[in-house]
Protein backbone atom coordinates (compact mmCIF):
# COMPACT_ATOMS: atom_id res chain seq x y z
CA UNK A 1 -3.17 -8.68 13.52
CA UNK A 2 -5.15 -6.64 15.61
CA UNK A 3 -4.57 -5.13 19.21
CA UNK A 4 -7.16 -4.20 21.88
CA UNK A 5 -6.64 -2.07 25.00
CA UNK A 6 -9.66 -1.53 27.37
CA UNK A 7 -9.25 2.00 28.76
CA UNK A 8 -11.40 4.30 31.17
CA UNK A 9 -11.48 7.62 30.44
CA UNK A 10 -10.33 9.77 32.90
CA UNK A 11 -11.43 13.09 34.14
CA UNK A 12 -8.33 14.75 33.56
CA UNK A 13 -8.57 14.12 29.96
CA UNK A 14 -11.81 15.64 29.74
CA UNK A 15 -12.49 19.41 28.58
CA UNK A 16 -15.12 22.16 29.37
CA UNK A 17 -18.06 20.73 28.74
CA UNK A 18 -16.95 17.07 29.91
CA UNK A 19 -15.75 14.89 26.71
CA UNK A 20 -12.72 13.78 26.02
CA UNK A 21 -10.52 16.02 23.93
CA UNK A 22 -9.00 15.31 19.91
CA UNK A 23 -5.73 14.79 21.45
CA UNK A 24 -6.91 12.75 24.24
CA UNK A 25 -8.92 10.26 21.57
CA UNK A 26 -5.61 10.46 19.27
CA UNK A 27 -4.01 9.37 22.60
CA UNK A 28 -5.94 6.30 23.22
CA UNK A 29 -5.10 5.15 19.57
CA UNK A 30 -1.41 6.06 19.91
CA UNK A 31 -0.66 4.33 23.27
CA UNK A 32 -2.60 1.23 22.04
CA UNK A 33 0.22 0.74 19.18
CA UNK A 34 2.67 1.31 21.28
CA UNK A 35 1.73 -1.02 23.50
CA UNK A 36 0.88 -3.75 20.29
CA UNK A 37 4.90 -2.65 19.65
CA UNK A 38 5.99 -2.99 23.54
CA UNK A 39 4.21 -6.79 23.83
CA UNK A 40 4.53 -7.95 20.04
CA UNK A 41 7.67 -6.42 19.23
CA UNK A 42 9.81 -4.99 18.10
CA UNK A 43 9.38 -1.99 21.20
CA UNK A 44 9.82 1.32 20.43
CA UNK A 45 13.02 1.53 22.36
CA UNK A 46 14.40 -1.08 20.84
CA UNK A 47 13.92 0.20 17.56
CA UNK A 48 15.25 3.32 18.87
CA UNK A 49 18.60 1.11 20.10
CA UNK A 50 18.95 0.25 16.45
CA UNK A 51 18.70 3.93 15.56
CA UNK A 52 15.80 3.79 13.92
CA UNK A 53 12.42 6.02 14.69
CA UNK A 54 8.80 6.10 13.26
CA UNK A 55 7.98 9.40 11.75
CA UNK A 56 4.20 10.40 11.42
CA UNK A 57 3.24 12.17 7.82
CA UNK A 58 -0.41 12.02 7.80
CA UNK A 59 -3.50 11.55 10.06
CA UNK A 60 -7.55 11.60 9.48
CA UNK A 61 -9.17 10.91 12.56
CA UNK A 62 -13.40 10.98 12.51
CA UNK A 63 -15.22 11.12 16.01
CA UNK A 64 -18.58 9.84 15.71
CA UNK A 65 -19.26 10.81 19.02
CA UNK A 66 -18.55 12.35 22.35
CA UNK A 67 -16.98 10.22 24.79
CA UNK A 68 -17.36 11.22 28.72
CA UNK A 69 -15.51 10.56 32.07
CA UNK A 70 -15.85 7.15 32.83
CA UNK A 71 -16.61 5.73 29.69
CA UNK A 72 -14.89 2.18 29.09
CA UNK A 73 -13.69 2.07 25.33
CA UNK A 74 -12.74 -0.74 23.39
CA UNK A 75 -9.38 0.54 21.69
CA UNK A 76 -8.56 -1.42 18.66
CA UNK A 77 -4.66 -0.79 16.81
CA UNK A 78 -3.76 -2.20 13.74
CA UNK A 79 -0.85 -1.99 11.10
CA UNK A 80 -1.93 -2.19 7.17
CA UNK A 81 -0.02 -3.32 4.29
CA UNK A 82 2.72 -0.67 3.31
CA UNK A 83 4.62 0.16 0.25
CA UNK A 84 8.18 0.47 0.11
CA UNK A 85 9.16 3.18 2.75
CA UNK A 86 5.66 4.08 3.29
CA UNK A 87 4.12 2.68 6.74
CA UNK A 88 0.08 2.45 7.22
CA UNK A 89 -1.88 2.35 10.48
CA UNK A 90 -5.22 2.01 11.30
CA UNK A 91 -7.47 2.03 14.63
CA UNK A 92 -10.90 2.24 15.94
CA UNK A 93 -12.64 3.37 19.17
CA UNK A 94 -15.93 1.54 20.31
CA UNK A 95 -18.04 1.45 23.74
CA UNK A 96 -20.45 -1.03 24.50
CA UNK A 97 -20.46 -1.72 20.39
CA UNK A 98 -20.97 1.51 19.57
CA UNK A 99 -18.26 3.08 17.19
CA UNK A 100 -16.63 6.58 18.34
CA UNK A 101 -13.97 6.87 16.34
CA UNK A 102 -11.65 5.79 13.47
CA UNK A 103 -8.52 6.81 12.74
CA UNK A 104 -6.01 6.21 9.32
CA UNK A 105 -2.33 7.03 9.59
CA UNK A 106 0.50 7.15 7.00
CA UNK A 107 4.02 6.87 8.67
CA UNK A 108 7.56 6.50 7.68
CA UNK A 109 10.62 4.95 9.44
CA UNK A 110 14.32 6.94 9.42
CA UNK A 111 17.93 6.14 10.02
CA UNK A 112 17.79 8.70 13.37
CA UNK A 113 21.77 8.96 12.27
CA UNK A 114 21.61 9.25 8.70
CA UNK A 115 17.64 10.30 7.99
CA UNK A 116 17.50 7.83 5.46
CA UNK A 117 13.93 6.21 4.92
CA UNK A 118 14.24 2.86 6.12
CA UNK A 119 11.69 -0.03 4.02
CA UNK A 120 8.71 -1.67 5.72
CA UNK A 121 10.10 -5.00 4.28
CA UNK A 122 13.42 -4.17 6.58
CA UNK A 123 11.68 -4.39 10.17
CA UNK A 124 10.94 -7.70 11.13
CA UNK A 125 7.60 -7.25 13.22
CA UNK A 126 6.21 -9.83 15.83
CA UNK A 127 2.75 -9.02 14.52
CA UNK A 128 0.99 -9.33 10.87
CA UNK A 129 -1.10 -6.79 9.64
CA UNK A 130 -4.93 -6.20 8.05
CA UNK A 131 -6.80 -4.42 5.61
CA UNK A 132 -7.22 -0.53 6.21
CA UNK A 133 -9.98 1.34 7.07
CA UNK A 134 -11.51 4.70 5.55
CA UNK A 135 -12.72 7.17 8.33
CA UNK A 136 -14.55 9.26 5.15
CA UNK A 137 -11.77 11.94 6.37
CA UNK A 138 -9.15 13.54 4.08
CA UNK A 139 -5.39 12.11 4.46
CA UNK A 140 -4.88 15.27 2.31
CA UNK A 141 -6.39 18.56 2.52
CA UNK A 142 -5.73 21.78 0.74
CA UNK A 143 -3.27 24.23 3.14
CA UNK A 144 -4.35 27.46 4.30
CA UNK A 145 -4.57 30.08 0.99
CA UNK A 146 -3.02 33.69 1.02
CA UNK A 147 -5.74 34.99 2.28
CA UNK A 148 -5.22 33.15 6.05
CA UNK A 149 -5.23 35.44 9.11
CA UNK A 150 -2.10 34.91 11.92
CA UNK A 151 -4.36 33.53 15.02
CA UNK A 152 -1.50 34.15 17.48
CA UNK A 153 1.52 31.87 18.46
CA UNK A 154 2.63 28.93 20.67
CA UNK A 155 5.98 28.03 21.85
CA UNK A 156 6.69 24.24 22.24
CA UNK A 157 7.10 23.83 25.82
CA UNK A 158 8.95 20.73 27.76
CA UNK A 159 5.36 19.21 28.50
CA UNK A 160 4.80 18.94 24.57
CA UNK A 161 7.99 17.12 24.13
CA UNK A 162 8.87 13.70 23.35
CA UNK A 163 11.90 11.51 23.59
CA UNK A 164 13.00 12.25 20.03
CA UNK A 165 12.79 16.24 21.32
CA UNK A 166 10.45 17.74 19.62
CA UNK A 167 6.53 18.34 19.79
CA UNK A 168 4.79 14.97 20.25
CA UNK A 169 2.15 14.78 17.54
CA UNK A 170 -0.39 14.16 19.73
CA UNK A 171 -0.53 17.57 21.17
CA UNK A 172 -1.43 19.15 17.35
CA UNK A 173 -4.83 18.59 17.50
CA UNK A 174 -5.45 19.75 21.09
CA UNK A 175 -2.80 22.75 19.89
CA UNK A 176 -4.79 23.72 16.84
CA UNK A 177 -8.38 23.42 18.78
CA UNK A 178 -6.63 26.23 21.02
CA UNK A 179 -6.63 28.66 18.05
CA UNK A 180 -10.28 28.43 16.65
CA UNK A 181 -12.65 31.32 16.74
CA UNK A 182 -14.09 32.40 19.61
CA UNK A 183 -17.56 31.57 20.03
CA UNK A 184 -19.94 34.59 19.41
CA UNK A 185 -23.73 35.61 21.11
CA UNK A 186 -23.57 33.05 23.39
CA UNK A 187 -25.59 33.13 26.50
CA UNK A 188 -22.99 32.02 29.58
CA UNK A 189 -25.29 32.31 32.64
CA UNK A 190 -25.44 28.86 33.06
CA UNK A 191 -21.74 28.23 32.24
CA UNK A 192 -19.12 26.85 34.56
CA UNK A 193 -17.08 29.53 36.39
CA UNK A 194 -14.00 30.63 34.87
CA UNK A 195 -15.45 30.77 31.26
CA UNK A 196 -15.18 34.59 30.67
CA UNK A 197 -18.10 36.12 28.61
CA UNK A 198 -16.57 37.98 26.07
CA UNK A 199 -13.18 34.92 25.66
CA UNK A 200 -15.76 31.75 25.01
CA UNK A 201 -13.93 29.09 23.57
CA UNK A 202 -15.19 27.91 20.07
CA UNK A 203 -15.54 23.94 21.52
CA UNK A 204 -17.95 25.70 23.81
CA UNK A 205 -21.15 22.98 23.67
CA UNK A 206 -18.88 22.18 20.66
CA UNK A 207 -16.81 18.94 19.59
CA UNK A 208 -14.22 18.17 16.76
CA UNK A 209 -15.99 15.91 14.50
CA UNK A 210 -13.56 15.47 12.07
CA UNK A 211 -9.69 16.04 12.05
CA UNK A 212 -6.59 15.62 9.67
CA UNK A 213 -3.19 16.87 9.89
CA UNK A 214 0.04 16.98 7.61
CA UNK A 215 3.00 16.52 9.85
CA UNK A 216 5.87 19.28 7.72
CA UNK A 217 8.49 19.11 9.87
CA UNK A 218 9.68 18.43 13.50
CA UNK A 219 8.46 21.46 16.05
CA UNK A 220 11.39 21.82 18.91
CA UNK A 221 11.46 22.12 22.04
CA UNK A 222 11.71 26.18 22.43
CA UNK A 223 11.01 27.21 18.91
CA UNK A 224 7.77 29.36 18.08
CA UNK A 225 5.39 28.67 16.22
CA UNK A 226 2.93 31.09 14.34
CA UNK A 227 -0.60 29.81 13.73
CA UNK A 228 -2.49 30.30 10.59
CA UNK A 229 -6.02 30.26 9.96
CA UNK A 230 -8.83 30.54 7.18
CA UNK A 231 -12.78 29.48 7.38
CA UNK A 232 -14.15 27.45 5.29
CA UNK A 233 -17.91 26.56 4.71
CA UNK A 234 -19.75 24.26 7.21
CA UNK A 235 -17.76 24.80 10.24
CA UNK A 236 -14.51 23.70 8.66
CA UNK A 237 -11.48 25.61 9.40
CA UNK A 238 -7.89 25.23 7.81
CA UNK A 239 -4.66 25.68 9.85
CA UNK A 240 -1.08 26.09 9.25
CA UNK A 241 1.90 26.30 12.28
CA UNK A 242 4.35 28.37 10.73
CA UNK A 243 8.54 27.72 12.15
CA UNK A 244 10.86 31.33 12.55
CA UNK A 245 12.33 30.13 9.01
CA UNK A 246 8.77 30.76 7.03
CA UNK A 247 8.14 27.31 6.74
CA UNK A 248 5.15 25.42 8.35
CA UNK A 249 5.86 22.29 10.78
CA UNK A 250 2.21 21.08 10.25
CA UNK A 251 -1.12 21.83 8.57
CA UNK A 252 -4.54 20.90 10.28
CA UNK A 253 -8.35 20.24 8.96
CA UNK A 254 -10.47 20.57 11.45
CA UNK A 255 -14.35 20.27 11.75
CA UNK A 256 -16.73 20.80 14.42
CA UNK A 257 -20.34 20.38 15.34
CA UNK A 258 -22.69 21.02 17.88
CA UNK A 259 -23.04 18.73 20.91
């Protein structure tokens, strides 16, 4: 069964050059399952009560287009048929019938006491589910090689936190974005003010057009995280976000193209 919300974007969620940002879109999909949870059931909290907690493994997200301040978007949620302990979720993004986005998520569900994986067949849902979708995006995607540069780091912060503690994932993407290449011989005499010549962001007349991430391992509140980078061929660029112990806490895909 599928869920709808009917959202206006807001101009707060909007970045330099006036669209809506990866994490903002990832947003819009995210609250509108929640919300097919809150109304449906079972809610998130009271899942939570029973001590158990949806872990995200795997996104692919494809944005067919920019969307802009203003903009009323169709958001449409829906869970897929899982298998065993594995949980599927898809959702699209439309305005006025055009499609801007599709999204495909793999999930799991954990004992928050014992971390045991808990079966889809175990959660009694107040909602059905349909067929899945296939954004034409990579659920899995090679991680960055050897031969990756360190990009800089980021310390999770209270406003990236959640109420299991850690980095919600919908701050990756926007996270990730942060650490692309600078943008080189651009002309920025008819840029907005604050946009320093020789720091231009990459998403610079830019957009993400396509987006996956692997979800390692929970990023807390206070730890630092080194990013990881290597280039690939048509604007594609690999990621890794690296915890003090060596290990990475998530791996991104992300592609870009001109607006």
């Amino acid at each position: 069964m599928k869920w709808t919300d009917h959202i206006t974007v807001r101009p707060s969620e909007t970045d330099i050059d006036g669209i809506a940002s990866a994490s903002s879109v990832l947003r819009y999909l995210q609250d509108a399952a929640s919300n097919q949870h809150y109304y449906m059931g079972p809610s998130l909290d009271a899942l939570r009560a029973e001590g158990r907690a949806y872990v995200l493994s795997r996104l692919a997200m494809r944005l067919y287009a920019p969307v802009r301040a203003y903009d009323e978007l169709e958001v449409e949620t829906w869970a897929c048929p899982g298998k065993g302990v594995v949980f599927y979720r898809c959702g699209s993004i439309t305005r006025g019938g055009e499609k801007v986005a599709e999204l495909s998520t793999v999930w799991a569900m954990l004992n928050t006491a014992t971390r045991a994986f808990i079966r889809q067949s175990e959660v009694e849902y107040g909602f059905g589910t349909d067929e899945p979708i296939d954004p034409g995006v990579p659920l899995r995607f090679p991680a960055p090689d050897s031969g990756a540069e360190s990009v800089g780091a980021r310390t999770v912060r209270y406003s990236d936190g959640d109420e299991n503690g850690h980095m919600n994932n919908t701050v990756y993407p926007d996270m990730f974005c942060d650490f692309l290449p600078e943008a080189a011989e651009l002309s920025l005499s008819d840029s907005a003010l604050g946009i320093h010549s020789e720091h231009c962001p990459h998403l610079f007349r830019r957009r993400v057009s396509e987006i996956s991430v692997a979800y390692m391992c929970e990023a807390r509140i206070g730890e630092r995280l080194d990013i990881m980078r290597c280039e690939c061929e048509d604007n594609t660029y690999l990621f890794a976000a690296v915890g003090s112990d060596g290990k990475p806490r998530a791996n991104a895909r992300i592609v870009t193209a001109a607006l």
